[in-house]
C-alpha atoms as a PDB file:
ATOM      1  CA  UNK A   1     -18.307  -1.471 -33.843  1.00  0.00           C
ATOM      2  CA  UNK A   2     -17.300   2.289 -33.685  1.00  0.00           C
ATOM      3  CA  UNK A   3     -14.033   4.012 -33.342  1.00  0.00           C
ATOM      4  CA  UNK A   4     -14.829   4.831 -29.959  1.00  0.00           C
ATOM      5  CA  UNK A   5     -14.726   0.955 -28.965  1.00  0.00           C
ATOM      6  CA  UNK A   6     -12.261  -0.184 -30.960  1.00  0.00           C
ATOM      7  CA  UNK A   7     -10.333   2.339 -28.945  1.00  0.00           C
ATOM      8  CA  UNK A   8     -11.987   1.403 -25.420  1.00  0.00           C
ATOM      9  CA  UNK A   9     -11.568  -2.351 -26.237  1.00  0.00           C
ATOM     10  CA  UNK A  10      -8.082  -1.792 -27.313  1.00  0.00           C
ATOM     11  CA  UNK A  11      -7.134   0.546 -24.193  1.00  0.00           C
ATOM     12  CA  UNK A  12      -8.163  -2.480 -22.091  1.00  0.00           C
ATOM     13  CA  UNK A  13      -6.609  -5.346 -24.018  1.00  0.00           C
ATOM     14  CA  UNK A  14      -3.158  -3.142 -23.885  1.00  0.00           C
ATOM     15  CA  UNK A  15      -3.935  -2.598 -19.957  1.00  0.00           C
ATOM     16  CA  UNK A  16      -4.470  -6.363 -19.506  1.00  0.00           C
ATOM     17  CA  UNK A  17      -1.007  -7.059 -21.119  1.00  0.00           C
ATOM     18  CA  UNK A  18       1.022  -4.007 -20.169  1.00  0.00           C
ATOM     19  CA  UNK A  19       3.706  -6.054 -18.136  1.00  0.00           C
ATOM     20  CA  UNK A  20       4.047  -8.644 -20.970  1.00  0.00           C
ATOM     21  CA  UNK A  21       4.492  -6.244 -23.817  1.00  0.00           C
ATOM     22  CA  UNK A  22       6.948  -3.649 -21.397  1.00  0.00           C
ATOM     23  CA  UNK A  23       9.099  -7.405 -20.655  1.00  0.00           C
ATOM     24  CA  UNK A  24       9.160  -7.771 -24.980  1.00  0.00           C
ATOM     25  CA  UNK A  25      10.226  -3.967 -25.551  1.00  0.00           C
ATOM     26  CA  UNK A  26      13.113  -4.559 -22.833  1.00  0.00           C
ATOM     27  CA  UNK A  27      14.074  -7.929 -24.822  1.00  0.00           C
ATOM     28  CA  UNK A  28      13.487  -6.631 -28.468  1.00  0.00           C
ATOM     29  CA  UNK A  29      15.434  -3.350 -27.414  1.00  0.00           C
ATOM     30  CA  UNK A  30      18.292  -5.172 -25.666  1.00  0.00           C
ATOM     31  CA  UNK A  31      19.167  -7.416 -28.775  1.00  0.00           C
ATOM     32  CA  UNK A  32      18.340  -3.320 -30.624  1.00  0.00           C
ATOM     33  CA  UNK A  33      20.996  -1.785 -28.254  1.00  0.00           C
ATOM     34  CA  UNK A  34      23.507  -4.330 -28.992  1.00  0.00           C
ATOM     35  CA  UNK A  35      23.269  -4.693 -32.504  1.00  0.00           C
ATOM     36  CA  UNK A  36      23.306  -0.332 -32.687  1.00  0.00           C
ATOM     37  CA  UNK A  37      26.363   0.003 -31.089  1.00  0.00           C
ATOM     38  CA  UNK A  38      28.209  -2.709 -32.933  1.00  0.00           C
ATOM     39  CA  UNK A  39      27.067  -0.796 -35.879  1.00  0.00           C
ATOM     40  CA  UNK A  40      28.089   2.323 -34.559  1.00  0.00           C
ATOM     41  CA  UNK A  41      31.123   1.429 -33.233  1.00  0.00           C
ATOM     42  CA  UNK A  42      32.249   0.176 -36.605  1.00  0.00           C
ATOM     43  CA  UNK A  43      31.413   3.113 -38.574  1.00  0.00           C
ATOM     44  CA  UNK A  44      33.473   5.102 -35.680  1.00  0.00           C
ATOM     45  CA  UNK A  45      36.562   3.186 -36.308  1.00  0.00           C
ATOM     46  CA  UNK A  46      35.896   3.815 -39.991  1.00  0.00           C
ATOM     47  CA  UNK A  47      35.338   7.886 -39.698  1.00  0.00           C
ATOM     48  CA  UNK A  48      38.556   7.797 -37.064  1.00  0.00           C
ATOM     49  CA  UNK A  49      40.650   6.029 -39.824  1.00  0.00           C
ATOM     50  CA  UNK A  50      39.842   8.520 -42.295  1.00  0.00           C
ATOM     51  CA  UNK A  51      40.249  11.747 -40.074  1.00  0.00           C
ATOM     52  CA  UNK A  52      43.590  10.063 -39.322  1.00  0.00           C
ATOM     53  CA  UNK A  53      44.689  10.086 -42.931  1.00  0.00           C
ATOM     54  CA  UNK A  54      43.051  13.333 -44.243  1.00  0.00           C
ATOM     55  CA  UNK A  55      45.107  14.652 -41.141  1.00  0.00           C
ATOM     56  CA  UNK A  56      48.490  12.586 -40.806  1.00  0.00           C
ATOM     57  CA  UNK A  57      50.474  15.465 -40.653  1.00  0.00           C
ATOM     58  CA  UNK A  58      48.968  16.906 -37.641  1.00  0.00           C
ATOM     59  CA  UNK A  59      50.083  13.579 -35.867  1.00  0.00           C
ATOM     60  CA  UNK A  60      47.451  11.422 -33.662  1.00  0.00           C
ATOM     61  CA  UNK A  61      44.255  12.557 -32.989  1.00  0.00           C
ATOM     62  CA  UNK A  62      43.491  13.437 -29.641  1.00  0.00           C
ATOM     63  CA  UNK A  63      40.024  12.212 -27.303  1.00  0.00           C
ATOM     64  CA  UNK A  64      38.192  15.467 -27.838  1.00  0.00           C
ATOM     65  CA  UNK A  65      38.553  15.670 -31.238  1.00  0.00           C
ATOM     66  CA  UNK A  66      37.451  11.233 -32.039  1.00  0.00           C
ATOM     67  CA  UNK A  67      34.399  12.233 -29.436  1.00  0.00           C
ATOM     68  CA  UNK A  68      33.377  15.028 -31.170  1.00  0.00           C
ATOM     69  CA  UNK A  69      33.465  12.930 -34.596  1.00  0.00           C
ATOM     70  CA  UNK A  70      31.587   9.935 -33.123  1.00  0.00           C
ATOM     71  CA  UNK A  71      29.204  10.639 -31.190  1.00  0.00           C
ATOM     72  CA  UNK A  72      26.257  11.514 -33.233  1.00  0.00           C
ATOM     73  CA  UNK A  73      26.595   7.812 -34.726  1.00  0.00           C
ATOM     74  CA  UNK A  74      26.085   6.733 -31.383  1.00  0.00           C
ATOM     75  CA  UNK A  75      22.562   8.495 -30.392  1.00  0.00           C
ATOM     76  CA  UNK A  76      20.060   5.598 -32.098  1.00  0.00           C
ATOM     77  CA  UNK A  77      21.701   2.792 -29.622  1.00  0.00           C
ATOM     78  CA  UNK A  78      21.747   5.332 -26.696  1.00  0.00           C
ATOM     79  CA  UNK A  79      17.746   6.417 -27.486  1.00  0.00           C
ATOM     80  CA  UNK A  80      17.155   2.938 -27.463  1.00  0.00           C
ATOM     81  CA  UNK A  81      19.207   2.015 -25.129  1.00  0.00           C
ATOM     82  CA  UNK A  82      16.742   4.430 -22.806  1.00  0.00           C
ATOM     83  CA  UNK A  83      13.420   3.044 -24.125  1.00  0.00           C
ATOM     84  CA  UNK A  84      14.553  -0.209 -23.106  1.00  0.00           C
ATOM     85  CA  UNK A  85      16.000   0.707 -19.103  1.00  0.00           C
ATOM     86  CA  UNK A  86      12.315   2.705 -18.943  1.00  0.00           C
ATOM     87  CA  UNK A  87      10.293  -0.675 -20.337  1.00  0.00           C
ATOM     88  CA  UNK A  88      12.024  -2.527 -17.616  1.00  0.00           C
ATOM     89  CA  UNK A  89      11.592  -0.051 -14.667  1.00  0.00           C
ATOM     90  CA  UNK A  90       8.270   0.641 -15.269  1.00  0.00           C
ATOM     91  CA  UNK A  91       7.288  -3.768 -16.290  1.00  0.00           C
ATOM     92  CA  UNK A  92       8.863  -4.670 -12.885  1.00  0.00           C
ATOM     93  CA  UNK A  93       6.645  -1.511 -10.972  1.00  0.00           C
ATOM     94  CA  UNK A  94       3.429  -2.920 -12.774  1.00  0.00           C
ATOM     95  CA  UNK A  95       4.565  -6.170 -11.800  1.00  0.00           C
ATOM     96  CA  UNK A  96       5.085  -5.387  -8.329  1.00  0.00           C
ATOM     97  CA  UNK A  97       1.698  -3.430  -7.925  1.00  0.00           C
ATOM     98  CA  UNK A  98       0.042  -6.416  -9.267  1.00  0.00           C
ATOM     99  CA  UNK A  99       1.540  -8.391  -6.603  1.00  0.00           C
ATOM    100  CA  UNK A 100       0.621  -6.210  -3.766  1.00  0.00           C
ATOM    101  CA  UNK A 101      -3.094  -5.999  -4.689  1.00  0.00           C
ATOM    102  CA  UNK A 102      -3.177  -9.925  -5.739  1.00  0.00           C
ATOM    103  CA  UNK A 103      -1.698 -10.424  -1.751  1.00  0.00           C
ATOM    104  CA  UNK A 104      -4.086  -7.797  -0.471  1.00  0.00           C
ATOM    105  CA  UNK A 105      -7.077  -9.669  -2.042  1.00  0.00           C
ATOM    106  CA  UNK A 106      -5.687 -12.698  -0.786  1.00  0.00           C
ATOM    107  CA  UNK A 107      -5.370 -11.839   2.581  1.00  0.00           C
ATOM    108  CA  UNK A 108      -8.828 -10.699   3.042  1.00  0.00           C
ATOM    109  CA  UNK A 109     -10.075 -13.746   1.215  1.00  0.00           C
ATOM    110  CA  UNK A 110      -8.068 -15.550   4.198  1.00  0.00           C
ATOM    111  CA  UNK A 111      -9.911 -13.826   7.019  1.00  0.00           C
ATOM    112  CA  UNK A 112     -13.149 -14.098   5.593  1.00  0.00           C
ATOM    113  CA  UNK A 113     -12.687 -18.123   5.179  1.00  0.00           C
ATOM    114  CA  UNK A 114     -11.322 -18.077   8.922  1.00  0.00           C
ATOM    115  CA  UNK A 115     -14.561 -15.649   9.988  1.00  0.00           C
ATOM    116  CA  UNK A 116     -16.784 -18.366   8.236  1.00  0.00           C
ATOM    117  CA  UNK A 117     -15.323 -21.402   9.837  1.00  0.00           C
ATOM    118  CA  UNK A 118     -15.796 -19.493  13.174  1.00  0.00           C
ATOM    119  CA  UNK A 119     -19.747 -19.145  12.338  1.00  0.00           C
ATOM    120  CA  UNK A 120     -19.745 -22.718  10.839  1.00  0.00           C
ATOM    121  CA  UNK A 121     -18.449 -23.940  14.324  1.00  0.00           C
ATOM    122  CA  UNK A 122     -21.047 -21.974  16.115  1.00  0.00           C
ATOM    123  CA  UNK A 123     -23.973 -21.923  14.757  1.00  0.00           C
ATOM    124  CA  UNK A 124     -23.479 -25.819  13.152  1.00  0.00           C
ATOM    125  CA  UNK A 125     -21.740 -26.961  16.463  1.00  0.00           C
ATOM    126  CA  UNK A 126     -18.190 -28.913  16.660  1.00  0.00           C
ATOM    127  CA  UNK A 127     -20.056 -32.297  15.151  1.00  0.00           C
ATOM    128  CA  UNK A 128     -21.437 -30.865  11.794  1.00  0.00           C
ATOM    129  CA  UNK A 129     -19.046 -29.061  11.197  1.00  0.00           C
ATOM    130  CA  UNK A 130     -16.541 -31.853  11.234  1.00  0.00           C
ATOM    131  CA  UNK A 131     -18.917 -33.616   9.009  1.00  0.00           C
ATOM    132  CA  UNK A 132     -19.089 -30.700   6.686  1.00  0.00           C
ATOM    133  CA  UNK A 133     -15.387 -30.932   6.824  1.00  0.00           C
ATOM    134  CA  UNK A 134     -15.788 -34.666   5.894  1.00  0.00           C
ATOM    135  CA  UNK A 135     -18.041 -34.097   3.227  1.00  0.00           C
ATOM    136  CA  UNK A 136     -15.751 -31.652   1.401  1.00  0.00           C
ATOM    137  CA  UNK A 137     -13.178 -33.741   1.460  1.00  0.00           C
ATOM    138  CA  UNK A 138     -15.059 -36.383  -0.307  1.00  0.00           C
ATOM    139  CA  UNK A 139     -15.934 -33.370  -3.123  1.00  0.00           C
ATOM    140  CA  UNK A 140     -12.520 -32.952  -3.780  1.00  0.00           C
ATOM    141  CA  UNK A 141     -11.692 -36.710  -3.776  1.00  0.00           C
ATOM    142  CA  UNK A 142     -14.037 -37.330  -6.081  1.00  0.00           C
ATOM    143  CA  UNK A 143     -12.973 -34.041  -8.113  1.00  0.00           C
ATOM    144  CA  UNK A 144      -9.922 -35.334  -8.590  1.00  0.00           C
ATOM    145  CA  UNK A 145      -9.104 -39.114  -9.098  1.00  0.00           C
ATOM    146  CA  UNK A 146      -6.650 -40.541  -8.187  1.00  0.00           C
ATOM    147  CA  UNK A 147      -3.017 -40.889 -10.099  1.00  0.00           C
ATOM    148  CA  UNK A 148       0.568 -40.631  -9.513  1.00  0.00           C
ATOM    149  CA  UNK A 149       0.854 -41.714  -5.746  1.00  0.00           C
ATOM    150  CA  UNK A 150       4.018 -40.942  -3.721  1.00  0.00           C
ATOM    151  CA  UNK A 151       4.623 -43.985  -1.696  1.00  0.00           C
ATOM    152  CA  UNK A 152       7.422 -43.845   0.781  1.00  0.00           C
ATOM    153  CA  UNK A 153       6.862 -46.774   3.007  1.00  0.00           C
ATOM    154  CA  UNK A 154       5.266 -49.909   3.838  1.00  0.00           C
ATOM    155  CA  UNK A 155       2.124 -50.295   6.071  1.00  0.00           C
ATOM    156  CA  UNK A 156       0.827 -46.798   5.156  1.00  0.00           C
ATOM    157  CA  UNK A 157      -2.591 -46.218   4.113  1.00  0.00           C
ATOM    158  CA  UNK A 158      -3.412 -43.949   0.646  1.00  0.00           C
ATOM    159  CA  UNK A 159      -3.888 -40.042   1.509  1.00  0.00           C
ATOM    160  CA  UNK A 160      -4.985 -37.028  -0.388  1.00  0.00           C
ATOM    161  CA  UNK A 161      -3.033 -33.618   0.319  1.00  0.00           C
ATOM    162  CA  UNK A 162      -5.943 -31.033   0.069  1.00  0.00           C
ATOM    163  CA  UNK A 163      -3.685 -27.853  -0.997  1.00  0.00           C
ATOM    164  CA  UNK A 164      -1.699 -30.098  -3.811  1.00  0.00           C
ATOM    165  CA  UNK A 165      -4.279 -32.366  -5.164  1.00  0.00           C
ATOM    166  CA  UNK A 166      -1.620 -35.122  -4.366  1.00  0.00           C
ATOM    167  CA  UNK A 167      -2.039 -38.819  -3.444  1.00  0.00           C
ATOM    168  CA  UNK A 168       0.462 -40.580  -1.477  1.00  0.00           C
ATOM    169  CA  UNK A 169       0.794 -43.175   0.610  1.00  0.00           C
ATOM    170  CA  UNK A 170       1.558 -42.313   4.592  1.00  0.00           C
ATOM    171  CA  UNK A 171       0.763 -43.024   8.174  1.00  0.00           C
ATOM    172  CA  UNK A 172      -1.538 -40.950  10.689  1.00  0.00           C
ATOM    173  CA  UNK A 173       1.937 -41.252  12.992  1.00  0.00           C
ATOM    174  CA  UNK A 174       4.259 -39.986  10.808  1.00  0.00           C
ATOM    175  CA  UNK A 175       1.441 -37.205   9.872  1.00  0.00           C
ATOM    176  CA  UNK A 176       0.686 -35.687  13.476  1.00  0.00           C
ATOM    177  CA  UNK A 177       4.986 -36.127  14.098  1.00  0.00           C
ATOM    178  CA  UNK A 178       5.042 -33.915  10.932  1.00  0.00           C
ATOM    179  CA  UNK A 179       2.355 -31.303  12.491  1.00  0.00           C
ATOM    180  CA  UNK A 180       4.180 -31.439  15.989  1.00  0.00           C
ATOM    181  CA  UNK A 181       8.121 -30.511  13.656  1.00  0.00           C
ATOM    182  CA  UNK A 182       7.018 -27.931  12.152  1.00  0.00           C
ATOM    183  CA  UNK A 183       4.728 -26.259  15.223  1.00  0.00           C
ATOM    184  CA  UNK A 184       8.115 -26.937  16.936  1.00  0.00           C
ATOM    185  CA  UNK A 185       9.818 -24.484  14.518  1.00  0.00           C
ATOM    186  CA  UNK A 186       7.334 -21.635  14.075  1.00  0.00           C
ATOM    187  CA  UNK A 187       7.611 -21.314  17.691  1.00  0.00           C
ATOM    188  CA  UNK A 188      11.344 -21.718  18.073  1.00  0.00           C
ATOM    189  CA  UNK A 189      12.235 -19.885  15.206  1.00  0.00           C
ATOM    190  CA  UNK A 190       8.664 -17.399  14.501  1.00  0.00           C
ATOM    191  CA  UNK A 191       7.756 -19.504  11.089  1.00  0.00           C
ATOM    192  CA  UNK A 192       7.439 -22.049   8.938  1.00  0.00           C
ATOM    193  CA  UNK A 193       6.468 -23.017   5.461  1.00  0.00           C
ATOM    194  CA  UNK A 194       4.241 -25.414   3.873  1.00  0.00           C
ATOM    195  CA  UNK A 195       7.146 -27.268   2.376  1.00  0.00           C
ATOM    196  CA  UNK A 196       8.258 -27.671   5.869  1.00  0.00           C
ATOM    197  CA  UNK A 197       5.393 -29.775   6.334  1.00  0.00           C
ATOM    198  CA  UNK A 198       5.990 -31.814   3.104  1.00  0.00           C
ATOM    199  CA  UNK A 199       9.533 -32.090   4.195  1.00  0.00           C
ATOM    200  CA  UNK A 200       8.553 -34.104   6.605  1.00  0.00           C
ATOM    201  CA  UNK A 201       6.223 -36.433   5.588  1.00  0.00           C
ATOM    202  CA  UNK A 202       7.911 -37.333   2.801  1.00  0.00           C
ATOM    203  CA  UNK A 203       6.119 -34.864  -0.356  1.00  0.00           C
ATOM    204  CA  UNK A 204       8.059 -32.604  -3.097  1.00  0.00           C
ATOM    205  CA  UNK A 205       7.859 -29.592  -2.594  1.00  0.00           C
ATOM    206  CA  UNK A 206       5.905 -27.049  -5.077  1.00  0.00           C
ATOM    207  CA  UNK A 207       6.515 -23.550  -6.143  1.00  0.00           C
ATOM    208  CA  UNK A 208       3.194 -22.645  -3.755  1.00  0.00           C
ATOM    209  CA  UNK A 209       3.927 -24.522  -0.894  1.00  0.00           C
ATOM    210  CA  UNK A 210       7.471 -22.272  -1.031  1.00  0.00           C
ATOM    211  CA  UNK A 211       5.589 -19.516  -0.896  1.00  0.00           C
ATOM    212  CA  UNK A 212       3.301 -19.821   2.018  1.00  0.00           C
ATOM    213  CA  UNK A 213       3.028 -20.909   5.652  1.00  0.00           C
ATOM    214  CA  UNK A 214       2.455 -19.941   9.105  1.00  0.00           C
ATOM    215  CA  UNK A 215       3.709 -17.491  11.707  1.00  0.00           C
ATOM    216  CA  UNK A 216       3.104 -17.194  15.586  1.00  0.00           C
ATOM    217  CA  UNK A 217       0.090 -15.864  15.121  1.00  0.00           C
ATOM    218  CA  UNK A 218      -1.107 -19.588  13.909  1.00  0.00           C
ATOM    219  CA  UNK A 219       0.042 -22.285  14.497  1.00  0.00           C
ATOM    220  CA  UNK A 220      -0.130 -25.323  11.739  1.00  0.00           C
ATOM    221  CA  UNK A 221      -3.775 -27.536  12.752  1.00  0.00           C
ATOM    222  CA  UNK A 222      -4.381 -31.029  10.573  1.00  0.00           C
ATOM    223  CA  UNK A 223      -7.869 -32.087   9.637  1.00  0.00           C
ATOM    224  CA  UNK A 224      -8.113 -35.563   8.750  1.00  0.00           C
ATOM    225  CA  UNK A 225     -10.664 -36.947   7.111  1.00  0.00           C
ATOM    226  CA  UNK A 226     -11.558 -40.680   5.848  1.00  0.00           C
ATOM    227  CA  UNK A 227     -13.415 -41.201   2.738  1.00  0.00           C
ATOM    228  CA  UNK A 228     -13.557 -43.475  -0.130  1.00  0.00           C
ATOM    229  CA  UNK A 229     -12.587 -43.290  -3.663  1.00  0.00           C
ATOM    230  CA  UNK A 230     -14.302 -43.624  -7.045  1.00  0.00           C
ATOM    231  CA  UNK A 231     -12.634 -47.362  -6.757  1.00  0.00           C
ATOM    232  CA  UNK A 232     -14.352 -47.706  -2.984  1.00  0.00           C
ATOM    233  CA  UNK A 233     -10.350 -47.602  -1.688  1.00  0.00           C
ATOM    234  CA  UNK A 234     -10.062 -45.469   2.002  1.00  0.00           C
ATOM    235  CA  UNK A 235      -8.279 -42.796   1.809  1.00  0.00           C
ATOM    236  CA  UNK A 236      -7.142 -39.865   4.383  1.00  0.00           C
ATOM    237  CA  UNK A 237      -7.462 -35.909   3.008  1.00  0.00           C
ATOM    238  CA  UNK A 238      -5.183 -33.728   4.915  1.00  0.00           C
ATOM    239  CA  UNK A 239      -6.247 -30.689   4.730  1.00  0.00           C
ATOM    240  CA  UNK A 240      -5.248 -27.247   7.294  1.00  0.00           C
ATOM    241  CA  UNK A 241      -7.721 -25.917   9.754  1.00  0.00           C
ATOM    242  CA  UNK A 242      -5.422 -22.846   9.178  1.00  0.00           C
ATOM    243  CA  UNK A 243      -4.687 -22.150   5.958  1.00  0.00           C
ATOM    244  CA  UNK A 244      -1.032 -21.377   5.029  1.00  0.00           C
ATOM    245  CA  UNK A 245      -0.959 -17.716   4.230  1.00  0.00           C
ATOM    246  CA  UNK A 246       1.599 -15.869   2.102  1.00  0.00           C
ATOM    247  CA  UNK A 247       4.376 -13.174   3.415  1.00  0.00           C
ATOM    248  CA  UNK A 248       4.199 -15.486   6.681  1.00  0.00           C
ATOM    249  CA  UNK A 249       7.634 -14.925   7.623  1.00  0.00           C
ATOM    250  CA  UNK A 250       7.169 -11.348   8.293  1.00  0.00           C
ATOM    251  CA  UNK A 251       7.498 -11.661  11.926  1.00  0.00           C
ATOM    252  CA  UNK A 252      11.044 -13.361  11.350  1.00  0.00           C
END
């Protein structure tokens, strides 16, 4: 390996991390800013004490005159202190970037899943496709076997939550009341979030389902679909006909 990619390779790990390492120079040079002015500040009371006494005669010494002593001892922590403010600006802009283009990807992902599903419906007709449906939510079953279940009730049957990879235990009542709540609020109040949903029947909430949901433009739709598990057990995936899309509260 060359110069040339040592450099190329090295350009792109730095690239890669650029937000991580800008987030350690703002810690490292906080604890750096700190520690420089203490440092400064008590070599300033030092060079004050002993203008004071090579002076006494001339009485106390007045602001201009301490400022003028001081302040060079005082330029490390304030070029520091500037390195650091920069490393933070510019980490939370690459951050935010990052965010915008990971959303922008996202959303176009969306539409092309919602595009498909359209085709799916048809060219496959209403029947297959619900028995495509059915048969991906037996891949994902199986995917993921089953273990910590939520169970909140008796008489409920076992259920897989699609987005989560959860298990619990619910009821196809308490389910569709669930859909009906939170449709009820994205049209009373413009939108809700998938933790809305899981408020309702019963399910934590995660960091994810806080940060997506629906708006008026659609409206939360259930799929339901009974398959078995690894142990031969029934169980009902949930999954969204819409999927719950991020920045949904725009139209609030």
């Amino acid at each position: 390996m060359n110069f040339s990619d040592i450099y190329k390779k090295g350009g792109a790990i730095i690239e890669a991390n650029a937000t991580a390492i800008l987030t350690g120079v703002g810690v490292i040079g906080t604890v750096a800013t700190a520690v420089l002015t203490g440092r400064a500040t008590i070599k300033a009371v030092q060079v004050v004490d002993d203008l004071a006494i090579q002076d006494i005669s001339a009485g106390p010494l007045e602001k201009p005159e301490i400022v003028k002593a001081v302040w060079p001892l005082y330029l490390p922590a304030v070029g520091v202190g500037t390195t650091t403010i920069a490393a933070i600006i510019f980490a939370n802009r690459m951050s935010s970037r990052r965010a915008a283009a990971l959303a922008a990807a996202y959303g176009l992902s969306e539409k092309a899943f919602g595009e498909y599903k359209e085709k799916a419906v048809q060219h496959l007709g209403l029947k297959k496709e619900e028995k495509l449906v059915a048969e991906i939510a037996q891949d994902k079953v199986n995917l993921h076997p089953q273990g910590q279940t939520f169970i909140f009730g008796d008489g409920e049957v076992l259920c897989y939550d699609a987005p989560t990879g959860r298990y619990f235990k619910c009821n196809v009542e308490k389910i569709r009341k669930a859909e009906n709540t939170v449709n009820y609020e994205i049209i009373h109040q413009h939108a809700a979030s998938l933790s809305s949903f899981y408020d309702e029947i019963g399910l934590p909430p995660t960091s994810y389902s806080d940060d997506v949901g629906w708006n008026m433009d659609n409206l939360i739709g259930l799929t339901m679909s009974s398959v078995l598990t690894d142990e031969g057990a029934p169980c009902l995936v949930i999954d969204f006909k819409v999927a719950p899309i991020t920045g949904y509260g725009k139209l609030y």
